[in-house]
Protein backbone atom coordinates (compact mmCIF):
# COMPACT_ATOMS: atom_id res chain seq x y z
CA UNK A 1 97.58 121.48 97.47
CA UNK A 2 91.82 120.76 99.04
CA UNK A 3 85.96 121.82 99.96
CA UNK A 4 82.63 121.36 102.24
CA UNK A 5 79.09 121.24 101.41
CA UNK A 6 75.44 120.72 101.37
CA UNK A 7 73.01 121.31 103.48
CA UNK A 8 70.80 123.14 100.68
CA UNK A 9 68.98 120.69 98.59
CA UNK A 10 69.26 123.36 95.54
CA UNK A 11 73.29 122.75 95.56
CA UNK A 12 72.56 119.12 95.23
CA UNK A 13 70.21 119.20 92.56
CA UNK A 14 72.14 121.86 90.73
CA UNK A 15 75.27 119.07 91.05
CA UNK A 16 72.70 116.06 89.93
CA UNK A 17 70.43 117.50 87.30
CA UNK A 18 71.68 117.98 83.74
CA UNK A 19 70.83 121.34 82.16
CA UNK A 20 71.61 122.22 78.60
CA UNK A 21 73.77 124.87 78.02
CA UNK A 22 72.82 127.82 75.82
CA UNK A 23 75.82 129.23 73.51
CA UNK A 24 75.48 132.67 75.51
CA UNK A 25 75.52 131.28 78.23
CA UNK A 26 78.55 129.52 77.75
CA UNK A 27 79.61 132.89 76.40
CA UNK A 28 78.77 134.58 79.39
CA UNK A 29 80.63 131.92 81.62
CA UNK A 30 84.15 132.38 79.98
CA UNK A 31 83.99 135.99 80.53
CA UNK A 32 84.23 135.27 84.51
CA UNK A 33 86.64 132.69 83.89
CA UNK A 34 88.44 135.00 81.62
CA UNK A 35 88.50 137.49 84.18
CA UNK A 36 89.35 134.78 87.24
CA UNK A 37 92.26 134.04 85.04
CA UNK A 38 93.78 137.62 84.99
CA UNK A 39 92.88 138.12 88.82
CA UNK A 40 94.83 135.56 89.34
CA UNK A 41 98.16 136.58 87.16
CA UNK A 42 97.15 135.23 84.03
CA UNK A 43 97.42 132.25 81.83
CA UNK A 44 101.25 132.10 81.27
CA UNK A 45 101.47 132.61 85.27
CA UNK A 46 99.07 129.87 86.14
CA UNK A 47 100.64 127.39 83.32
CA UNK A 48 104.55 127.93 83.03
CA UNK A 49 104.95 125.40 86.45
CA UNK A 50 101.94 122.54 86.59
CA UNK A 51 103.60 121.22 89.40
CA UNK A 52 103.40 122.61 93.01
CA UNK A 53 104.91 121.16 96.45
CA UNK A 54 103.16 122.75 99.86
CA UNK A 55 103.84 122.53 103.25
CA UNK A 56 101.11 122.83 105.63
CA UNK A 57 100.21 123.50 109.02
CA UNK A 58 96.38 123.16 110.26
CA UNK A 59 93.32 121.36 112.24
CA UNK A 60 91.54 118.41 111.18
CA UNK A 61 87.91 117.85 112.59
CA UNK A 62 87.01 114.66 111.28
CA UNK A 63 87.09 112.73 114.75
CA UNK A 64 84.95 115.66 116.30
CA UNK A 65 87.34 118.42 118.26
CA UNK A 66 90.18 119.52 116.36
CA UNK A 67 93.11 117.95 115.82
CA UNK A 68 96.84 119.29 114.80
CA UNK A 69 98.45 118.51 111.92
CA UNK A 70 101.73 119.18 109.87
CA UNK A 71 101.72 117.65 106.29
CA UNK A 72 102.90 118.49 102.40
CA UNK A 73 101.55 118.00 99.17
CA UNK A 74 102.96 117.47 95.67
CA UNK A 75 100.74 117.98 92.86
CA UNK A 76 101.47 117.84 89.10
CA UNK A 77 98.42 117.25 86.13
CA UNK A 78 99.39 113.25 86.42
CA UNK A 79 100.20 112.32 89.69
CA UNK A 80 99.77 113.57 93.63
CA UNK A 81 101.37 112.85 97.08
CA UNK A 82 100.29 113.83 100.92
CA UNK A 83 102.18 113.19 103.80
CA UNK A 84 100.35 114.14 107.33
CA UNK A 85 101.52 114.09 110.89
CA UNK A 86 99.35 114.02 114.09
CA UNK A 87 98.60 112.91 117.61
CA UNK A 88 95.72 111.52 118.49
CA UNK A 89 95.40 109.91 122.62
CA UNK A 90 98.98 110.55 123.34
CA UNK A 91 99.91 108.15 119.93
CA UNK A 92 101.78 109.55 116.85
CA UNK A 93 100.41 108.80 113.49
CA UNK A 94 102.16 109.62 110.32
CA UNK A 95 99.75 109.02 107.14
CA UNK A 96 101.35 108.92 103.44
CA UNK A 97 99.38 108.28 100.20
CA UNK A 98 100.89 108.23 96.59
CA UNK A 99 99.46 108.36 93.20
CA UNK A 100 100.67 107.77 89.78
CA UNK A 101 99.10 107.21 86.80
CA UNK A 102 96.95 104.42 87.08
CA UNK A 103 99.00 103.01 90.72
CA UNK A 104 99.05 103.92 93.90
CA UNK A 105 99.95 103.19 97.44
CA UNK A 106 99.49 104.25 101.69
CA UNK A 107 100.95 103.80 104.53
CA UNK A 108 100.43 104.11 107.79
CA UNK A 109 103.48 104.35 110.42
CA UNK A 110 105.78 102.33 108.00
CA UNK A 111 103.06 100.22 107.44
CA UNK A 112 102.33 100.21 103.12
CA UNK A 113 99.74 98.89 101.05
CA UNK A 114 98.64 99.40 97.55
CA UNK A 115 95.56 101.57 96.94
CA UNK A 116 92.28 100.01 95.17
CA UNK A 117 91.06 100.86 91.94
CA UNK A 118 88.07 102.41 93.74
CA UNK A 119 90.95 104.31 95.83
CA UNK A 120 92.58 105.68 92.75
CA UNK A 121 89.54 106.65 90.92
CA UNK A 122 88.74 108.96 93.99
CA UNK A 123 92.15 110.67 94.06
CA UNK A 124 91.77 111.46 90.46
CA UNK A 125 88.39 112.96 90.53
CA UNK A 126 89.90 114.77 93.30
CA UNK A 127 92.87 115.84 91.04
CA UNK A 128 89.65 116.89 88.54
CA UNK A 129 88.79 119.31 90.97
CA UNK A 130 92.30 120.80 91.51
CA UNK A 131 92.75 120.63 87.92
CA UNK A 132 89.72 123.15 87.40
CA UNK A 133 90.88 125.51 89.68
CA UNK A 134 93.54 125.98 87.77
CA UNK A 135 91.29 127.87 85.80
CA UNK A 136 93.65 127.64 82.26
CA UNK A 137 92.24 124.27 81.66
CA UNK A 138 88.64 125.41 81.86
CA UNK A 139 88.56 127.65 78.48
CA UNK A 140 89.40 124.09 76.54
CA UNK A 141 86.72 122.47 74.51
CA UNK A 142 86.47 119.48 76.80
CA UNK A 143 84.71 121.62 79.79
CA UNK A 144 80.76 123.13 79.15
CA UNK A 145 80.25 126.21 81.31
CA UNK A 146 77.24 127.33 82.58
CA UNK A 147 76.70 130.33 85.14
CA UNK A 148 75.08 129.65 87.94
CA UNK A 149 74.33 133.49 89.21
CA UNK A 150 75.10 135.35 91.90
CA UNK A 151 75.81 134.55 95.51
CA UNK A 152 77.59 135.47 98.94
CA UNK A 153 81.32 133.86 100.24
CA UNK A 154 82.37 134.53 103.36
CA UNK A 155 79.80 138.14 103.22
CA UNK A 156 81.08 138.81 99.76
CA UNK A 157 78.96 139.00 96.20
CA UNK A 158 80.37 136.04 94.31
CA UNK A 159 79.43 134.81 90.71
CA UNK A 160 79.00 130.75 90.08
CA UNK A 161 80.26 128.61 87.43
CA UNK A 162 78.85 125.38 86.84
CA UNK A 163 81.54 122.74 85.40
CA UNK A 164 80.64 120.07 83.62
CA UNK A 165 83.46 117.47 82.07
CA UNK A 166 82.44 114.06 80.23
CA UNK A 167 83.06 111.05 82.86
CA UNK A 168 84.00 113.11 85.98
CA UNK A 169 81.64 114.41 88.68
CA UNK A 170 80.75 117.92 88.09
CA UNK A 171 82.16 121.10 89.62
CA UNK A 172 80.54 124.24 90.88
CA UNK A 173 83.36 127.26 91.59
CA UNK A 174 82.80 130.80 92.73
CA UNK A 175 84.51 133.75 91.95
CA UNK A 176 84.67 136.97 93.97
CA UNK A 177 82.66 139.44 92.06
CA UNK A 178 85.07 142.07 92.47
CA UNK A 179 88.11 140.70 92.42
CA UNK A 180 88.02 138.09 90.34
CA UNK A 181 89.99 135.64 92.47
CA UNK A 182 88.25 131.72 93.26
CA UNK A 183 86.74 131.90 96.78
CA UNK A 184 85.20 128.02 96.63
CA UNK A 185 84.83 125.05 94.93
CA UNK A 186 81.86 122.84 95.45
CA UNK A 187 81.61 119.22 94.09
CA UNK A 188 79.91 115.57 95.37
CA UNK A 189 83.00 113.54 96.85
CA UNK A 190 83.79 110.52 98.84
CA UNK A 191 86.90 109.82 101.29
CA UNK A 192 89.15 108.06 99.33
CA UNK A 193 90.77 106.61 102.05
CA UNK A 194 87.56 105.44 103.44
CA UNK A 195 85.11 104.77 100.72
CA UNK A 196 81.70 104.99 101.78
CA UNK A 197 78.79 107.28 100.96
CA UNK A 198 78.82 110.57 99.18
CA UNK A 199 79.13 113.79 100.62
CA UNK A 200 78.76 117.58 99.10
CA UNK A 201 82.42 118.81 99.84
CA UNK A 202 83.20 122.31 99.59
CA UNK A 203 86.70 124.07 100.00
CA UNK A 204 86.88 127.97 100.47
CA UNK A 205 90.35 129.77 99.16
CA UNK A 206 91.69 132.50 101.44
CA UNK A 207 94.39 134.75 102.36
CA UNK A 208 95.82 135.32 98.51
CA UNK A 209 99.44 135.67 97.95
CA UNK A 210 101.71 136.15 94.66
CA UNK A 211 103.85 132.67 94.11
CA UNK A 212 106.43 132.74 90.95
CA UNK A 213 104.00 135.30 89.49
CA UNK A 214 100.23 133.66 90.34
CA UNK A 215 97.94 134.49 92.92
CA UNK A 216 98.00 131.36 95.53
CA UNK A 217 95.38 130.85 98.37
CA UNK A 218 97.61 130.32 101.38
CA UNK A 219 94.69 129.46 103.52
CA UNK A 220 91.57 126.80 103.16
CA UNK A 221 88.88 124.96 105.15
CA UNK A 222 87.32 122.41 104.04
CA UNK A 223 83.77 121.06 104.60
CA UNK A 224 81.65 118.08 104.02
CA UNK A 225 77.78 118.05 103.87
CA UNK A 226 78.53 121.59 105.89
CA UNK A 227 80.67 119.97 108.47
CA UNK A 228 84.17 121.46 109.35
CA UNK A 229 86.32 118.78 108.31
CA UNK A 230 89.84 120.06 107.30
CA UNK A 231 91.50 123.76 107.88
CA UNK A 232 94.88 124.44 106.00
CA UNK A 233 97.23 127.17 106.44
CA UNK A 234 100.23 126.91 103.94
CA UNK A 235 103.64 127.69 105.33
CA UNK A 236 105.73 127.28 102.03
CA UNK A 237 104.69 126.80 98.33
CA UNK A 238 107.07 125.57 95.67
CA UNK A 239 106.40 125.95 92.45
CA UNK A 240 107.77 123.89 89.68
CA UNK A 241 107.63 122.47 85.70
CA UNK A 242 108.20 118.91 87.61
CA UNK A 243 108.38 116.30 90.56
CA UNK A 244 110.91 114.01 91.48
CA UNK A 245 109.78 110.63 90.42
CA UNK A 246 111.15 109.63 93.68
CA UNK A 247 108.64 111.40 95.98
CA UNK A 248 105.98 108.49 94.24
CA UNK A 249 108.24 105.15 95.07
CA UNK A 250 106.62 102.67 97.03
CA UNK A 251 108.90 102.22 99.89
C-alpha cells in the first residue's frame, strides 16, 4: 500500500556515501527496530498475512494543483498491483499496472502494454522499500543497520535507521522516539512509469490504526525532492496470507 525528499544535501550524501558499520552500532540499530517491531504489534502480527489489499481515496499533485483520485493496491513479498481513477480537463482516466515476478504489464483506459525491464526493476526496488517497512525482514542477516541519530517528523523527536541491502538502493526510516511506530521512509527513486532522473522520495506514515492485530498507517503523503506529489487516505485494508493470481492477468 507509498515517500518525498531532498532538499538537504546531507540526506543525499548520507543515501550515496558508504559508511562502515561498527558491530555496536549495528547493535544499537536493532534495538529501535526491535522496539518499532513491538510498537507496531509485534513480529507474529506483522508476519502471519504478507499480503495486504487497500483501497484508497486521496490527491495527487504531480501536474501542479491537486488532483482526486480513488485507487487500490495489492501487495504480497513477490508481486504488486495499483489501479487509480481520476479526472483530469473534464476526461476520465483509469491507470492499472501489474507486477509478477520477473513480468509485468499497464494500461491505460483499456489500452495494455507490457512493462520494460527498466519498468520492473523500479517496481521492485519500490517493493524493497515496502518490504523494509515491514520491519520483520530488517533483523535478517541480509540488511546492515546503522543509526543515523536523532531528528524531528512532523514536530516530533524521531530516531533514524540507515538500511543498507546488497544490490538495492538504500533506505533511511524513522521511528517516533516515543512510540516506536515508523513515521517516514526516505530513499533515491525514479517514476517507474516515467523513467527519467532520480529524485529523493520520502513517504510520511500517519493516522495509526490496529488491522488483524498490527498497527497500519491509514494515512500518507508522499514527496519527491520535497515536492508534494501523492497524499493517501486508506478507506479499507485487507489483510491476507495470499492474492488471487487473477488480480495479476494481463487482460
Amino acid at each position: 500500500m507509498t515517500r518525498i525528499v531532498r532538499a538537504c544535501l546531507l540526506s543525499v550524501v548520507a543515501l550515496a556515501v558508504a559508511v562502515p558499520v561498527r558491530a555496536d552500532d549495528q547493535a544499537d540499530a536493532k534495538k529501535v527496530i526491535d522496539k518499532a517491531i513491538t510498537a507496531h504489534g509485534g513480529a507474529e502480527a506483522l508476519t502471519k498475512n504478507p499480503a495486504s489489499t487497500v483501497k484508497m481515496k486521496g490527491k495527487f499533485y504531480g501536474m501542479g494543483e491537486g488532483i482526486d483520485y480513488t485507487g487500490s493496491f495489492a501487495s504480497a513479498p513477490d508481486r504488486s498491483r495499483f489501479e487509480v481513477s481520476l479526472s483530469v480537463m473534464g476526461m476520465n482516466f483509469t491507470i492499472i499496472s501489474a507486477v509478477k515476478g520477473d513480468k509485468g504489464w499497464t494500461s491505460l483506459n483499456s489500452m495494455v502494454q507490457d512493462l520494460s525491464k527498466e519498468q520492473i526493476e523500479e517496481t521492485l526496488e519500490a517493493r524493497h522499500v515496502q518490504e523494509a517497512t515491514r520491519l520483520v525482514p530488517l533483523t535478517g542477516k541480509d540488511y546492515k543497520l546503522s543509526v543515523l541519530g536523532e531528528s524531528k517528523v512532523d514536530n516530533r523527536p524521531a530516531v533514524g535507521i540507515h538500511v543498507e541491502f546488497k544490490g538495492k538502493r538504500d533506505v533511511n526510516l524513522f521511528f517516533d522516539k516515543e512510540t516506536g511506530l515508523l513515521v517516514k521512509s526516505e530513499t533515491r527513486s525514479k517514476d517507474a512509469m516515467n523513467l527519467g532522473d532520480e529524485f529523493t522520495e520520502e513517504t510520511y506514515y500517519r493516522d495509526y490504526k490496529k488491522v488483524s492485530g498490527a498497527m497500519v498507517a491509514h494515512k500518507v503523503e508522499i514527496r519527491r525532492d520535497n515536492k508534494l506529489f501523492v497524499e493517501g487516505e486508506a478507506t479499507e485494508i485487507t489483510a491476507s496470507d495470499k492474492l488471487d493470481d487473477a488480480l495479476f492477468n494481463k487482460p
